[in-house]
Protein backbone atom coordinates (compact mmCIF):
# COMPACT_ATOMS: atom_id res chain seq x y z
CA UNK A 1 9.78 13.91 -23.98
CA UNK A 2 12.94 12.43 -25.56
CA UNK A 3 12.11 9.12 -27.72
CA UNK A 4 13.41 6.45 -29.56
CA UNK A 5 15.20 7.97 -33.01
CA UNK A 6 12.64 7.08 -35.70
CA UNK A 7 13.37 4.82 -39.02
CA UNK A 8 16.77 6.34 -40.94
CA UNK A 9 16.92 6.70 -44.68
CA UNK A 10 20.56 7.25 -45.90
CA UNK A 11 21.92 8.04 -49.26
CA UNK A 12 23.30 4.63 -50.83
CA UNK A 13 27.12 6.71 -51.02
CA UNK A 14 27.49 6.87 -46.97
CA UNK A 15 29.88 3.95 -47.59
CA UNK A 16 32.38 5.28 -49.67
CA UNK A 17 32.14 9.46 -48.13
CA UNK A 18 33.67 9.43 -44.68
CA UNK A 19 35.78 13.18 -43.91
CA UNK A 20 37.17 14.52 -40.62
CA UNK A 21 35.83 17.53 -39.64
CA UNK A 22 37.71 20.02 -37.08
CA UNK A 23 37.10 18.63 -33.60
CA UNK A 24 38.31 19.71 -30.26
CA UNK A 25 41.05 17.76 -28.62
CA UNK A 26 38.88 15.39 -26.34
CA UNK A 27 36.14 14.71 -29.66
CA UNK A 28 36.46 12.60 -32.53
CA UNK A 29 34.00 13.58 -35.76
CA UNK A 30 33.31 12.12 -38.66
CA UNK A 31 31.26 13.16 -41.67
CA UNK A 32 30.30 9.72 -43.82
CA UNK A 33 27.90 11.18 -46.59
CA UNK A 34 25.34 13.07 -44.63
CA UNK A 35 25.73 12.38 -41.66
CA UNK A 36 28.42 13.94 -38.72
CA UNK A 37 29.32 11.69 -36.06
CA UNK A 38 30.53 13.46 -33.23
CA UNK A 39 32.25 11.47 -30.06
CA UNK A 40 32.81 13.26 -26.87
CA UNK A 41 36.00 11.05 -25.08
CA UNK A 42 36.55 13.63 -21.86
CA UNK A 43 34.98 11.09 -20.25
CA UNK A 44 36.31 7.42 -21.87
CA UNK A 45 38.31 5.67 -19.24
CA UNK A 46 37.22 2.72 -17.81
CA UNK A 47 34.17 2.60 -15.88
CA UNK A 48 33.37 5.61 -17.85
CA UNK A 49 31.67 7.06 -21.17
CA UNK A 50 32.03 7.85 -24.53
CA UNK A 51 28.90 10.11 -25.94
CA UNK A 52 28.14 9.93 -29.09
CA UNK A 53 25.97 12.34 -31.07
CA UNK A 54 24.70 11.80 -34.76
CA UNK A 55 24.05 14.94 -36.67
CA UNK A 56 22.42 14.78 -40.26
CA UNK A 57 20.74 16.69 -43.64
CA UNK A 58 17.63 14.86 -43.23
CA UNK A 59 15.74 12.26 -41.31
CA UNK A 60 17.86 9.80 -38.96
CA UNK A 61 17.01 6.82 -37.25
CA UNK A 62 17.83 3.17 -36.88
CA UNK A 63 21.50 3.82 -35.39
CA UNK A 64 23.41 1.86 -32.52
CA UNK A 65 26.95 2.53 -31.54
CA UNK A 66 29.40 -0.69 -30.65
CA UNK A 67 32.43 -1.20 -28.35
CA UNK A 68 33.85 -3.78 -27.45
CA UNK A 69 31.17 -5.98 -28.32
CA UNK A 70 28.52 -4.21 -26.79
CA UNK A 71 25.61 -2.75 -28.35
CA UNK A 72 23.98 0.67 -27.52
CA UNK A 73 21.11 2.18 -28.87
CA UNK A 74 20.73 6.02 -30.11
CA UNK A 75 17.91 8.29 -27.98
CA UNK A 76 17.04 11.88 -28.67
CA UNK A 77 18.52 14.28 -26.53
CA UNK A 78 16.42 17.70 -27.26
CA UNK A 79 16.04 16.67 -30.86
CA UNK A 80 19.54 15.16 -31.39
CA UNK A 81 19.94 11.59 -31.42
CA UNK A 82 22.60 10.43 -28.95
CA UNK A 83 24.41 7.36 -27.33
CA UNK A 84 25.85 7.01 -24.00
CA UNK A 85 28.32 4.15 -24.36
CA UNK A 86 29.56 2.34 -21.34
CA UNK A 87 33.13 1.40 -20.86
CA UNK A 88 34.11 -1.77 -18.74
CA UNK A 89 35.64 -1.35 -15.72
CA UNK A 90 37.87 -3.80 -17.03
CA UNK A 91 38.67 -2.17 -20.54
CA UNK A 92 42.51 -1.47 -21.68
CA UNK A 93 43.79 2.24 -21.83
CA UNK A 94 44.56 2.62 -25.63
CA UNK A 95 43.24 2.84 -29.33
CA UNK A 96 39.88 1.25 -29.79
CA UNK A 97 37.32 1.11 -32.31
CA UNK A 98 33.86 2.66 -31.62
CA UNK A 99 31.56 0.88 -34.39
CA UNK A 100 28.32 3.14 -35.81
CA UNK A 101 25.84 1.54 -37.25
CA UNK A 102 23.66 3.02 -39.98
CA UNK A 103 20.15 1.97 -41.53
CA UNK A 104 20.16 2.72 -44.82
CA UNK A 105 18.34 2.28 -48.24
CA UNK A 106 20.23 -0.75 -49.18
CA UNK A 107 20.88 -2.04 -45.60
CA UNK A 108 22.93 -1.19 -42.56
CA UNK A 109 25.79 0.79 -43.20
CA UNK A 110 28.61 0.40 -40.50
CA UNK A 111 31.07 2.72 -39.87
CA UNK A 112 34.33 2.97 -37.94
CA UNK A 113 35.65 5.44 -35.76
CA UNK A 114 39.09 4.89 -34.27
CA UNK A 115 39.18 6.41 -30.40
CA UNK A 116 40.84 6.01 -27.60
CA UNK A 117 40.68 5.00 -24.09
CA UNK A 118 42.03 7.45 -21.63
CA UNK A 119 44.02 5.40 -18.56
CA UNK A 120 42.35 5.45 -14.93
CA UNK A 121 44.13 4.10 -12.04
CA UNK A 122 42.00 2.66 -9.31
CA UNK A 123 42.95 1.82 -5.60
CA UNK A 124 43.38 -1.70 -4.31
CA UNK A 125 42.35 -2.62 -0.98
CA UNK A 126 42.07 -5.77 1.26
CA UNK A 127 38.65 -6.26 2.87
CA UNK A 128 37.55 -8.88 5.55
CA UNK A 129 34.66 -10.97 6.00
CA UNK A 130 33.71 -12.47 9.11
CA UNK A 131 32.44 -15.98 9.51
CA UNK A 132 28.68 -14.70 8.90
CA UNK A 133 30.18 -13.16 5.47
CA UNK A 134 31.60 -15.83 4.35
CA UNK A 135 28.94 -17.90 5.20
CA UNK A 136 26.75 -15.28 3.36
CA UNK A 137 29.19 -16.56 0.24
CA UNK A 138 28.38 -19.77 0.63
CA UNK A 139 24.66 -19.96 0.51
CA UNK A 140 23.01 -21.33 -3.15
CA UNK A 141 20.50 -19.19 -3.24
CA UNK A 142 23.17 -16.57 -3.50
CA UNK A 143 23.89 -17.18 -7.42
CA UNK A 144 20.14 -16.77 -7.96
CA UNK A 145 19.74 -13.78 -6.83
CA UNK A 146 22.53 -11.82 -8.53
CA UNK A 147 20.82 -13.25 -11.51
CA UNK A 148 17.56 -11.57 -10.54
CA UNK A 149 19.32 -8.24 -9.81
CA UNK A 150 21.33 -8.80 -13.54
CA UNK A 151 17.40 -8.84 -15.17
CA UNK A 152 16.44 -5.05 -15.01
CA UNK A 153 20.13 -4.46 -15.19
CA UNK A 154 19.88 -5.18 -18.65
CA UNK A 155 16.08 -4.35 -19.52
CA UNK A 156 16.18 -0.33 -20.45
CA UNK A 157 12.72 2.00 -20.54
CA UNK A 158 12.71 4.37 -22.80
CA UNK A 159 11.56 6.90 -20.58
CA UNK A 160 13.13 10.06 -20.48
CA UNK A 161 16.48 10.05 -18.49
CA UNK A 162 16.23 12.34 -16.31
CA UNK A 163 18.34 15.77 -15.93
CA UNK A 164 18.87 15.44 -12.51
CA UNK A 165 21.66 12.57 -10.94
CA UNK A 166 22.95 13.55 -7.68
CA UNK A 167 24.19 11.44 -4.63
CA UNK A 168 21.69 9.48 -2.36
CA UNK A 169 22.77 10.84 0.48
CA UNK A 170 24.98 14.29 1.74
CA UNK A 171 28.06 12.91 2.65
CA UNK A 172 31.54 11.69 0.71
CA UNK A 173 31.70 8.24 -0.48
CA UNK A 174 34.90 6.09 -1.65
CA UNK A 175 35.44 2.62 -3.41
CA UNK A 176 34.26 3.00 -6.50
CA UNK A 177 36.55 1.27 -9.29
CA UNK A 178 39.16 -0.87 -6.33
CA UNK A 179 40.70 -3.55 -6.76
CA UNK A 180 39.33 -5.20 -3.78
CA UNK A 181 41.03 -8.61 -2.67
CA UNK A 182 39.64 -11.15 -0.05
CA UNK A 183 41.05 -13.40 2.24
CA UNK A 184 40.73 -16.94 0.47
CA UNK A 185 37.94 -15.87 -1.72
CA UNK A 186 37.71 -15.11 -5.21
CA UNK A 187 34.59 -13.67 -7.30
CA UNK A 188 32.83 -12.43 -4.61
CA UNK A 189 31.69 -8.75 -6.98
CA UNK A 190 30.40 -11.33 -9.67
CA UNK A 191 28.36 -12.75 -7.47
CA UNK A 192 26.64 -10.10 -6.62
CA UNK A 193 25.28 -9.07 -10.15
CA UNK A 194 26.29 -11.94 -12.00
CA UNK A 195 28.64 -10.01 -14.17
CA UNK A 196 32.50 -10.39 -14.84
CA UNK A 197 34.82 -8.97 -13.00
CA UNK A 198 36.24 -7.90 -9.98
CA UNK A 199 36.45 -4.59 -9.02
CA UNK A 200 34.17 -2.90 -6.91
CA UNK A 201 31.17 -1.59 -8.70
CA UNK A 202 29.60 0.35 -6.48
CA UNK A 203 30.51 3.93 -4.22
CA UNK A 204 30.45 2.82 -0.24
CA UNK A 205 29.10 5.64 2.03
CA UNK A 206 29.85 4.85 5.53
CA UNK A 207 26.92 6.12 7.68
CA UNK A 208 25.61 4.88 10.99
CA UNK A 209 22.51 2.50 10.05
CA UNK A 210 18.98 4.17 10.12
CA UNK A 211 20.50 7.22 8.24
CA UNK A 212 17.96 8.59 5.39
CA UNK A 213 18.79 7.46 2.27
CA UNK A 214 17.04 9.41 -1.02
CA UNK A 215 16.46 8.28 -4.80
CA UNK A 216 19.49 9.63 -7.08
CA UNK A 217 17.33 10.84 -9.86
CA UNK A 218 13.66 10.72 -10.90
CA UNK A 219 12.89 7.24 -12.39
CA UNK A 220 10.79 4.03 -11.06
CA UNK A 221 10.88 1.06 -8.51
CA UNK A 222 11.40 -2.00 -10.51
CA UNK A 223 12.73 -4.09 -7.79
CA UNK A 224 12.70 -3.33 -3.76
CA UNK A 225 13.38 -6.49 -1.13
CA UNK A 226 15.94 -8.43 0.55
CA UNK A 227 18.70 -10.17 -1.58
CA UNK A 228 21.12 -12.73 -0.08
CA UNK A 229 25.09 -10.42 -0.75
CA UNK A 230 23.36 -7.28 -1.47
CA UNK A 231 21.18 -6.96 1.47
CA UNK A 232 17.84 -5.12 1.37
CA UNK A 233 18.30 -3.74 -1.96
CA UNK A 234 15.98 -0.97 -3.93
CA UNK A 235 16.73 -1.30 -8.09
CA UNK A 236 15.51 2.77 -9.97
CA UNK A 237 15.31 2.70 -13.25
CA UNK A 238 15.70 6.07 -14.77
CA UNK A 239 15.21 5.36 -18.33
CA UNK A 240 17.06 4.98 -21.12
CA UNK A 241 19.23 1.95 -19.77
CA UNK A 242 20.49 4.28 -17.07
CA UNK A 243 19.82 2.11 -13.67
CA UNK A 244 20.71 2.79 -9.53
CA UNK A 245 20.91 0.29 -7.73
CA UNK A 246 20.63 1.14 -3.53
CA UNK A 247 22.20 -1.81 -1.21
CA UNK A 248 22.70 -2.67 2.52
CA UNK A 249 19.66 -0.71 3.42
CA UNK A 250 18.08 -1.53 7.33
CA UNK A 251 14.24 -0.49 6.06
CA UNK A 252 12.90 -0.14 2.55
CA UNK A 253 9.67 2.67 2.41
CA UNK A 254 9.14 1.69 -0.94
CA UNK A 255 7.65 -1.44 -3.66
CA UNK A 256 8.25 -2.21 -7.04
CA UNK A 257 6.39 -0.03 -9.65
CA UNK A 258 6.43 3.14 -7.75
CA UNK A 259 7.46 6.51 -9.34
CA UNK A 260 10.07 8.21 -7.82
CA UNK A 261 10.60 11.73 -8.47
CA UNK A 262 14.47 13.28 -7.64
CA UNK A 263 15.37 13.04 -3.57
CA UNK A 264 12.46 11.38 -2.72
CA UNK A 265 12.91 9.24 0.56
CA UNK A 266 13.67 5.00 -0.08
CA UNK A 267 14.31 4.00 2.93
CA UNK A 268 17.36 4.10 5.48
CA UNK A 269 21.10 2.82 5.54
CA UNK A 270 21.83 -0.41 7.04
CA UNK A 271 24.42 -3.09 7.38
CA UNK A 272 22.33 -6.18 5.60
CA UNK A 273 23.77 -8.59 3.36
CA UNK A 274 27.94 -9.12 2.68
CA UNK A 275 28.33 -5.39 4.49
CA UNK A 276 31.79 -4.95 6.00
CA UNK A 277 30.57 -2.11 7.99
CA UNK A 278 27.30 0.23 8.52
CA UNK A 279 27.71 1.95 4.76
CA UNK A 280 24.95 2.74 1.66
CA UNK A 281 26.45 1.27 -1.51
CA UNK A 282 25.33 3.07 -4.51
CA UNK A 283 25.84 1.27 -8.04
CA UNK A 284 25.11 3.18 -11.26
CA UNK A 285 24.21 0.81 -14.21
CA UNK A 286 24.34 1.88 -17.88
CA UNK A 287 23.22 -0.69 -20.26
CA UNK A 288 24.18 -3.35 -18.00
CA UNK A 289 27.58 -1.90 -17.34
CA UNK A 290 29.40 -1.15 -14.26
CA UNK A 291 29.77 2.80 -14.62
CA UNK A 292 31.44 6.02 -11.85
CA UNK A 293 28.02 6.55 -11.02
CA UNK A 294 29.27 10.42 -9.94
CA UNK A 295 30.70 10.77 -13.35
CA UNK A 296 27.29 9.70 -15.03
CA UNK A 297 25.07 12.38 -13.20
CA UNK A 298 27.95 15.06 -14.12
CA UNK A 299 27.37 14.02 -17.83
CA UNK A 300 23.49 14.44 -18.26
């Protein structure tokens, strides 16, 4: 099983030793004192990842990476200890700063490693709601529940992730990353979560309802019912901060707290909630953030 990195006891120089070492043209590495950071970007666009992997003479421990102002915690992968670090859908194409932070004799050591963010254009697209949609909007009860979907958003196992992401169900999905406008509204994807921002978080399959709809990876059921925008709505956790979240469904088949292992059923495609059309939307949380949820699985 892969755990939390134990306690890390640096040398008191990692300060003042930082050295590039030879890296390939898509990874940034570091050496500060005895430890070599290593940053894989092939992936850093927005509503992608940067992967971080911390290699060392010695014990290691006690390290978190930081972008733009988010925090991310280090897990072993096989014996190395490793961040996935989400990047906003939102994020500017550029230089940035990836922040490592270090616990050492004499207190945290931080360290900064310049990257950048490769661009990613995304689609735009109109959508319509009907009366019953917009009404959907409307409702107060509507704010409350993004804010109970937002909760195991943000509250990470530390169970194993597993090895195996693939798509709920067999056919091509689309939407992922749009800029999606409608028709005298505004906020509508914040609503839904209760995070910022406004493009579309989530891949739309468009399937005729009562279609069979399987869990992405192995994880567990931390939340499965009806919510007001997202319809009836199944929440996996699969460790690690790494979270699917299944929407629109017609029938649920299972409850909160069971384990799921890889392709096992969850119930079947609908049209409930703020559901333009008969689709399965399939959102891939990392830590809270929005992330290609295809991209993700291709990753681990």
């Amino acid at each position: 099983m892969r755990h939390r990195v134990p306690f890390l006891l640096l040398a008191s120089a990692i300060a003042s030793l930082c050295a590039p070492v030879r890296a390939g043209a898509q990874e940034v590495v570091r050496r500060v004192g005895r430890v070599t950071i290593r940053v894989d970007l092939s992936h850093a666009r927005p509503g992608g990842v940067a992967v971080v992997r911390l290699g060392a003479r010695g014990r290691l421990g006690g390290a978190w990476a930081l972008l733009e102002g988010r925090r991310t915690p280090f897990y072993s992968d096989h014996g190395v200890p490793r961040a996935l670090v989400p990047i906003d859908l939102a994020a500017e194409a550029g230089p940035a700063t990836l922040g490592i932070g270090l616990a050492a004799r004499r207190g945290e050591q931080r360290i900064a490693v310049p990257v950048t963010i490769a661009a990613r254009s995304y689609q735009s697209r109109a959508v319509f709601l009907d009366e019953a949609g917009r009404a959907l909007l409307a409702r107060p009860e509507a704010a409350h529940d993004a804010r109970r979907l937002l909760a195991p958003l943000r509250t990470p196992s530390l169970s194993p992730v597993p090895d195996t992401l693939r798509p709920p169900v067999g056919v091509a999905g689309r939407g992922f990353g749009e800029a999606r406008t409608y028709a005298g509204l505004a906020a509508v994807e914040s609503r839904i979560d209760a995070l910022g921002g406004e493009r579309h978080r989530g891949i739309d399959y468009p399937l005729p309802v009562g279609t069979p709809v399987t869990a992405p990876g192995a994880g567990s059921v931390v939340f499965a019912g009806p919510l007001t925008l997202s319809g009836e709505t199944v929440v996996i956790d699969h460790g690690q901060g790494v979270v699917s979240v299944l929407q629109h469904l017609s029938r649920i088949d299972v409850r909160a707290g069971d384990p799921l292992t890889a392709g096992a059923a969850v119930g079947l495609s609908g049209d409930t909630g703020l559901s333009p059309e008969p689709l399965l939307e399939w959102r891939r949380y990392l830590h809270g953030v929005a992330v290609d949820p295809l991209l993700l699985g291709a990753i681990l």
